[in-house]
C-alpha atoms as a PDB file:
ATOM      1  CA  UNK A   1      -4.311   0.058  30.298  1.00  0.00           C
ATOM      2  CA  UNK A   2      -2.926   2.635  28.226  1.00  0.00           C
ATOM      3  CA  UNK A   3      -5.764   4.388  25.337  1.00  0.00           C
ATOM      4  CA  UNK A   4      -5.497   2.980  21.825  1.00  0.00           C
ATOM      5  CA  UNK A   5      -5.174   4.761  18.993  1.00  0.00           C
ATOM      6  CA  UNK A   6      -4.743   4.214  15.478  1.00  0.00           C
ATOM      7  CA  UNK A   7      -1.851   5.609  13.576  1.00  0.00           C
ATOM      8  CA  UNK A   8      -1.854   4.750   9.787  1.00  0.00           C
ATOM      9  CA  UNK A   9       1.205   6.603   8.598  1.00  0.00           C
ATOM     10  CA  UNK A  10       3.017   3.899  11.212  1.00  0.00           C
ATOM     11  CA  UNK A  11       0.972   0.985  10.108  1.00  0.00           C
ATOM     12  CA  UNK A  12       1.655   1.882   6.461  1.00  0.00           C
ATOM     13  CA  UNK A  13       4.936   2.618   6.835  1.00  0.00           C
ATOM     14  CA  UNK A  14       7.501   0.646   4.986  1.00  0.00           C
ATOM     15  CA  UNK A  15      11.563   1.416   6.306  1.00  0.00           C
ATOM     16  CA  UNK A  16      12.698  -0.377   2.645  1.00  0.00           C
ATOM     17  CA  UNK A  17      10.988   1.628   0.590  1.00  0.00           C
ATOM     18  CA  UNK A  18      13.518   3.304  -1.290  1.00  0.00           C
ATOM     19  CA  UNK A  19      11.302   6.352  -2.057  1.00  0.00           C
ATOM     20  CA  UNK A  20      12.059   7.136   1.486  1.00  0.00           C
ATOM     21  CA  UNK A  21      15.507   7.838   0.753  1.00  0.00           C
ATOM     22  CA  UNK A  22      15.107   9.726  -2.313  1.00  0.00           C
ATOM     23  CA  UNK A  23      16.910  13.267  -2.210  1.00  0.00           C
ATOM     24  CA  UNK A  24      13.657  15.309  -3.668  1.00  0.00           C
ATOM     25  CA  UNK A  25      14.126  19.212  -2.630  1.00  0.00           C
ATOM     26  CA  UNK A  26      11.405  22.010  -3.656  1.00  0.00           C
ATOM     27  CA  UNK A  27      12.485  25.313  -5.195  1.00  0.00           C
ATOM     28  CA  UNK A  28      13.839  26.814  -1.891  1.00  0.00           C
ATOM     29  CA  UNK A  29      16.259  23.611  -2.634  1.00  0.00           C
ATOM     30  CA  UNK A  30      15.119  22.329   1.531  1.00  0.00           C
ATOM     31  CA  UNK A  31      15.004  18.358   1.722  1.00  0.00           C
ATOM     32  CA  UNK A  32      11.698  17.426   1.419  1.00  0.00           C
ATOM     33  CA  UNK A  33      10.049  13.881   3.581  1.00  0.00           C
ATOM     34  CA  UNK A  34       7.943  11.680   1.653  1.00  0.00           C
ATOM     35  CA  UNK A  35       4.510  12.105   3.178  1.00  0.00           C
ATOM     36  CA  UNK A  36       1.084   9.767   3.350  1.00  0.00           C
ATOM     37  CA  UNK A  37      -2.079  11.357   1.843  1.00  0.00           C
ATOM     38  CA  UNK A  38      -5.141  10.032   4.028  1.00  0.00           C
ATOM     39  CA  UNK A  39      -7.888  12.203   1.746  1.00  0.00           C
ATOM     40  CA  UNK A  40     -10.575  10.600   0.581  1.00  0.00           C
ATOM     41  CA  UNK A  41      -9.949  11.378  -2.886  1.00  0.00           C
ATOM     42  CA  UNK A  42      -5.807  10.326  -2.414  1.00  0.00           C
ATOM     43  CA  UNK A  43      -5.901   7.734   0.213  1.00  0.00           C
ATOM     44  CA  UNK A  44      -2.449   6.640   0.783  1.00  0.00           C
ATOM     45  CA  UNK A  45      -0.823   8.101  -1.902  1.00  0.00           C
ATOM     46  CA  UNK A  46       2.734   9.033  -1.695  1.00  0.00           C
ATOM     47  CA  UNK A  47       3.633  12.865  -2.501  1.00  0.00           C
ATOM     48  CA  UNK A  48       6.544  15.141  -1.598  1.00  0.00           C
ATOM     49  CA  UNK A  49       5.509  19.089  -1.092  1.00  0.00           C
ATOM     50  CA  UNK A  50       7.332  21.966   0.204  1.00  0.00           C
ATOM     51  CA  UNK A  51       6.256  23.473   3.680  1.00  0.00           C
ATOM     52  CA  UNK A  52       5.222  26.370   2.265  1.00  0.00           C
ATOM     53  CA  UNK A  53       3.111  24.397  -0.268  1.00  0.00           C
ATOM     54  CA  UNK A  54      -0.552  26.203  -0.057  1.00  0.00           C
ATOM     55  CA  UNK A  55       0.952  29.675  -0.133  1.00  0.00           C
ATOM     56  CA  UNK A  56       1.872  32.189  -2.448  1.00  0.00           C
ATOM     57  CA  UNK A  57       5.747  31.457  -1.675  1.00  0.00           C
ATOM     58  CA  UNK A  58       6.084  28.064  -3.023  1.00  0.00           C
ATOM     59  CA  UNK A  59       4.479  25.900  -5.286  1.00  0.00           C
ATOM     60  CA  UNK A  60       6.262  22.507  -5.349  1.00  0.00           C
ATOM     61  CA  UNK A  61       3.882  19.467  -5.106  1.00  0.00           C
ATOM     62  CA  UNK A  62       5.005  15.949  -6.652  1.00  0.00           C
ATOM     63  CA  UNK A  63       3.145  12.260  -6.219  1.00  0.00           C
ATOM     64  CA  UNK A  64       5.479   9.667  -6.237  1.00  0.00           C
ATOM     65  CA  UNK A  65       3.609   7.161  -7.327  1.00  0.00           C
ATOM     66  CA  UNK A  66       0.368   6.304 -10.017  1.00  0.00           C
ATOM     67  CA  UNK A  67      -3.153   6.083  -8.599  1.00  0.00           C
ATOM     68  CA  UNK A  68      -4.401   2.687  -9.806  1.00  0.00           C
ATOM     69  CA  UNK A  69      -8.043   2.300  -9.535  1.00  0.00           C
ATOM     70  CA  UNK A  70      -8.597  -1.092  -8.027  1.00  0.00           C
ATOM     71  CA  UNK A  71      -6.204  -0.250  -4.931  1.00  0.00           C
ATOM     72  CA  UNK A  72      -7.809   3.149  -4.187  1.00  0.00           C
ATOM     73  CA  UNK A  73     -10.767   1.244  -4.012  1.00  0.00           C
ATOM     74  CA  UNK A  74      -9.873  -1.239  -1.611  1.00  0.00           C
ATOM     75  CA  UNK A  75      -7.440   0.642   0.612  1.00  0.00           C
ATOM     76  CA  UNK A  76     -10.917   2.925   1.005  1.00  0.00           C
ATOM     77  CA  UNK A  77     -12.828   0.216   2.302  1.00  0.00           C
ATOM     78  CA  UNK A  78      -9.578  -1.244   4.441  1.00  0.00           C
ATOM     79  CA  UNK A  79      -9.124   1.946   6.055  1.00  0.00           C
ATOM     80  CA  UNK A  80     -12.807   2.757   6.752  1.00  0.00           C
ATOM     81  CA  UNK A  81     -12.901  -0.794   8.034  1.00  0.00           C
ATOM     82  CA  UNK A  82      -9.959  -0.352  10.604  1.00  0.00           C
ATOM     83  CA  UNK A  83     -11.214   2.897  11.816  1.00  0.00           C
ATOM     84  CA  UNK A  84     -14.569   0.958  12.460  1.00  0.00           C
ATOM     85  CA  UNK A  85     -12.543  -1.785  14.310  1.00  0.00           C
ATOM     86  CA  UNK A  86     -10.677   0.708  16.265  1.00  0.00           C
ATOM     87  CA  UNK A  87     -13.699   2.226  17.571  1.00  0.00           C
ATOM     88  CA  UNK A  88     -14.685  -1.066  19.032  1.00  0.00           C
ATOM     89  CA  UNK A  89     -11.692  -1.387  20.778  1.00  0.00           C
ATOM     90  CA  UNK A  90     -11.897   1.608  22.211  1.00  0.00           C
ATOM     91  CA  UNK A  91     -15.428   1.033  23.436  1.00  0.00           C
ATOM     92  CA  UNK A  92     -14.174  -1.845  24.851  1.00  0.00           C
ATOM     93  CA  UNK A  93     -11.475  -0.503  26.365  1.00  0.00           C
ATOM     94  CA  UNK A  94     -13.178   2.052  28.166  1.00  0.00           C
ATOM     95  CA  UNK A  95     -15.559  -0.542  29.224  1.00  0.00           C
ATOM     96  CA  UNK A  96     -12.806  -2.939  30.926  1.00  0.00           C
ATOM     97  CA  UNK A  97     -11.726   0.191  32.432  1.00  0.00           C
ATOM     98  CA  UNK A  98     -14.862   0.715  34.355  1.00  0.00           C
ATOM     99  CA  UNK A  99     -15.638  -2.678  34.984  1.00  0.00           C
ATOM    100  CA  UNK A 100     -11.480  -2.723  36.842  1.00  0.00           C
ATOM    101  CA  UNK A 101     -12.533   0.027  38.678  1.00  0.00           C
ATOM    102  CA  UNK A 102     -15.615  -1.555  40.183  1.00  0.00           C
ATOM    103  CA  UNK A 103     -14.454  -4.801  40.951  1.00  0.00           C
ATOM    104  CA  UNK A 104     -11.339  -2.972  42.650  1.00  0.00           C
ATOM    105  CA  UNK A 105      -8.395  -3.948  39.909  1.00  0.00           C
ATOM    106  CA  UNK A 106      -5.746  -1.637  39.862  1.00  0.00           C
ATOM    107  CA  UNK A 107      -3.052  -0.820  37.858  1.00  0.00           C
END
């Protein structure tokens, strides 16, 4: 068995969003990808932001979407509840693991 783990910018990740094909470029004019925040304070909000975002060089930041309450709420307690879940599983995991390896299963 191969380890689990969880990966919410794939599980979120929606190929017809058309966002995702938006030409949005920072002022060094580079292509900018449409990026997931997972911060408490801006779970899964949308944003561009240039590479050099952070640093003196650039300063380009831009959501592309509008917070509403009631989902920032929920998504919270969704994601807090799939981490928990994905803990079990890898308790559980680990613990078929040893339990293969003394009963003599093999991969």
């Amino acid at each position: 068995m191969e380890d689990v783990k969880l990966d919410l910018n794939n599980i979120c990740f929606d190929k017809d969003d058309p966002k995702l094909n938006a030409e949005v470029r920072c002022f060094h004019s580079l292509l900018l990808s449409l990026k997931t925040s997972w911060s408490d304070n801006n779970l899964s909000r949308r944003f561009w932001s240039c590479p050099y975002y952070g640093s003196q060089k650039c300063k380009y930041f831009r959501w592309s979407d509008v917070v509403n309450e009631r989902s920032k709420f929920i998504i919270h307690k969704l994601v807090k509840k799939m981490k928990d879940m994905n803990e079990l599983l890898v308790a559980n995991v680990k613990k078929i693991k040893v339990m293969e390896e003394i009963n003599g299963f093999n991969d």
